[in-house]
Protein backbone atom coordinates (compact mmCIF):
# COMPACT_ATOMS: atom_id res chain seq x y z
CA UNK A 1 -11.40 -149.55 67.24
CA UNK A 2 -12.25 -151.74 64.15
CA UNK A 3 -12.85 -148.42 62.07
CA UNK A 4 -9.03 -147.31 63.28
CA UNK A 5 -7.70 -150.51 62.83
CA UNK A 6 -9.28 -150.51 58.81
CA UNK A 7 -7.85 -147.25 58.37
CA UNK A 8 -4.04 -148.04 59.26
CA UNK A 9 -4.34 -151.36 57.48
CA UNK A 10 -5.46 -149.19 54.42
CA UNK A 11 -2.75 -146.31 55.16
CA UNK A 12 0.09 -148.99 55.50
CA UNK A 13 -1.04 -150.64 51.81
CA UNK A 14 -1.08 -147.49 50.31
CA UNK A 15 2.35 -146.99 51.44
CA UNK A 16 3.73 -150.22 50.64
CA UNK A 17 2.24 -149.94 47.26
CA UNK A 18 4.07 -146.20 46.48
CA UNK A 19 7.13 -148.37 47.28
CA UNK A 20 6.90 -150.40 45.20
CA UNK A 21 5.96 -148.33 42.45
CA UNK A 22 8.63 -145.92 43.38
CA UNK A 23 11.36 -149.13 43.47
CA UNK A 24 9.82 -149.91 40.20
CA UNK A 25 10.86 -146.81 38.58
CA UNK A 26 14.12 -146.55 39.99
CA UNK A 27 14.84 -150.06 38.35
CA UNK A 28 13.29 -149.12 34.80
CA UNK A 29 15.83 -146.02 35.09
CA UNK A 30 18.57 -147.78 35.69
CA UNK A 31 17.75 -150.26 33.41
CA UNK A 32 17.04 -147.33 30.47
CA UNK A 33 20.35 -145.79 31.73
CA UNK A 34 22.41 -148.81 31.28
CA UNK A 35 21.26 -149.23 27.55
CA UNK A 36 21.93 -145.66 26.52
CA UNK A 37 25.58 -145.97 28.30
CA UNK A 38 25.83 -149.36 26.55
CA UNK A 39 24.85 -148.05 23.23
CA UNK A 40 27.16 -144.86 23.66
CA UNK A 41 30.32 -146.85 24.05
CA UNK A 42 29.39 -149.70 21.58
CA UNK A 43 28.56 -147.13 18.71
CA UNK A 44 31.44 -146.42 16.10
CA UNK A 45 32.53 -142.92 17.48
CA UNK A 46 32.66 -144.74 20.96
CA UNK A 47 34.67 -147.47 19.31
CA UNK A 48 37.32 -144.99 17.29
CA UNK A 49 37.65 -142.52 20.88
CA UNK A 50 38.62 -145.29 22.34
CA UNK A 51 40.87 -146.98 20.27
CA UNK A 52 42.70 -143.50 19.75
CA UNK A 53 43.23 -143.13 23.44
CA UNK A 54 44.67 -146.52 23.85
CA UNK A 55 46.65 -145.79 21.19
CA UNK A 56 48.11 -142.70 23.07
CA UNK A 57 48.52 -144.34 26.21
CA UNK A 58 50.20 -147.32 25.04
CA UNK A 59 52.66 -144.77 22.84
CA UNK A 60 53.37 -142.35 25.70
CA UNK A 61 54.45 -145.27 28.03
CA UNK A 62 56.60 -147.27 25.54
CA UNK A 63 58.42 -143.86 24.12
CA UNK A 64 61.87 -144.13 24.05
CA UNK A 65 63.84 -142.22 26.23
CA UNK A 66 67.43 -140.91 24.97
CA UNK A 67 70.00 -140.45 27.59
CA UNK A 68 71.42 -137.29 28.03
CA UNK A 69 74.30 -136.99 30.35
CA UNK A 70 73.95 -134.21 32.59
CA UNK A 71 76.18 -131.21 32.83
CA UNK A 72 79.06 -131.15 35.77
CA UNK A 73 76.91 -128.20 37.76
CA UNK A 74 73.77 -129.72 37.72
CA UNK A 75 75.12 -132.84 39.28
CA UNK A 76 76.62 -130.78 41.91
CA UNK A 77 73.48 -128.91 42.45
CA UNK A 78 71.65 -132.15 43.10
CA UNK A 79 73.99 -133.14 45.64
CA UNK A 80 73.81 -130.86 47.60
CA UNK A 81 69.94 -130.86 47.33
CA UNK A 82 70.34 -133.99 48.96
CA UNK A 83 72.46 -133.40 51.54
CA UNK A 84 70.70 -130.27 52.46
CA UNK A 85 67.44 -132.79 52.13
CA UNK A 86 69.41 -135.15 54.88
CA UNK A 87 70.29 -131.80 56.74
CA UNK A 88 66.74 -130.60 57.25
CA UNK A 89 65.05 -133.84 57.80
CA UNK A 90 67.85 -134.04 60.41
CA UNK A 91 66.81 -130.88 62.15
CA UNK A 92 63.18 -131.42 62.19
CA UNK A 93 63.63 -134.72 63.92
CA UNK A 94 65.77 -132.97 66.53
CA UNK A 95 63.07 -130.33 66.90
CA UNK A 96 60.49 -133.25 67.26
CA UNK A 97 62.47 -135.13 69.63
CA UNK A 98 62.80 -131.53 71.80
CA UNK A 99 59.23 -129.96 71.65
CA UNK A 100 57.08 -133.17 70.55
CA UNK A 101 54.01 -132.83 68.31
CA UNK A 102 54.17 -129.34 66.01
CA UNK A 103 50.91 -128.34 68.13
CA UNK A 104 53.85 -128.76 70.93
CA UNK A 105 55.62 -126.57 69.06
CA UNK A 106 53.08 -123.98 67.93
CA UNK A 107 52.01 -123.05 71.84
CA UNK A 108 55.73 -122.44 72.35
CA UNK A 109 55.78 -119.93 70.21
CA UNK A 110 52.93 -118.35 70.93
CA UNK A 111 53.60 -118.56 74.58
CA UNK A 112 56.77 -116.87 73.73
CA UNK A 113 55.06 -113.98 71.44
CA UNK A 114 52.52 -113.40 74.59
CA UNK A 115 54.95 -112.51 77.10
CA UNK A 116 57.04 -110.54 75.11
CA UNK A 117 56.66 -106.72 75.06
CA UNK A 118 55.01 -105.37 72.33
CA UNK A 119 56.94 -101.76 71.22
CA UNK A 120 55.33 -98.89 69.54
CA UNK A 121 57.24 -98.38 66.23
């Protein structure tokens, strides 16, 4: 039993030390990986990309915008997107409140479709 127990103790320090030389690498990589990021952004062409995409940014959100009055038919036409938007969020709530969930609703339908006849066209 001494010769097993030797053998595990040996197996299980082997193993601890591939942990640690595998943790080892994995913080040398990140470590390496970090400095190359660090020195990407720092570096002048990091610096100007940067700066020019700021630049945009800041531009396209503080661009003035001109007011435009719109014509007499597109107002219209946007009313009565809304109302019809009022209309059909009307409906489906009455369809909800009727059949419940749209899973409700689904097996309805294709409760309906089973019994139905099917005709040769």
């Amino acid at each position: 039993m001494n010769i097993i127990g030797t053998d595990l103790d040996r197996e299980i320090q082997d193993l601890e030390h591939r942990l640690a030389q595998r943790k080892l690498k994995v913080e040398l990589l990140a470590r390496a990986s970090r400095r190359r990021a660090v020195r990407s952004l720092v570096s002048p062409a990091g610096l100007i990309g940067a700066a020019a995409l700021g630049f945009l940014a800041v531009t396209g959100v503080t661009r003035r915008q001109h007011y435009q009055p719109a014509p007499v038919a597109a107002r219209r036409h946007g009313k009565l997107a809304g109302i019809m938007g009022l209309v059909a969020s009307a409906g489906f709530a009455l369809l909800r409140a009727q059949f419940g969930s749209p899973a409700q609703m689904a097996q309805l339908v294709l409760s309906k479709l089973k019994k139905s006849p099917h005709r040769a066209v």
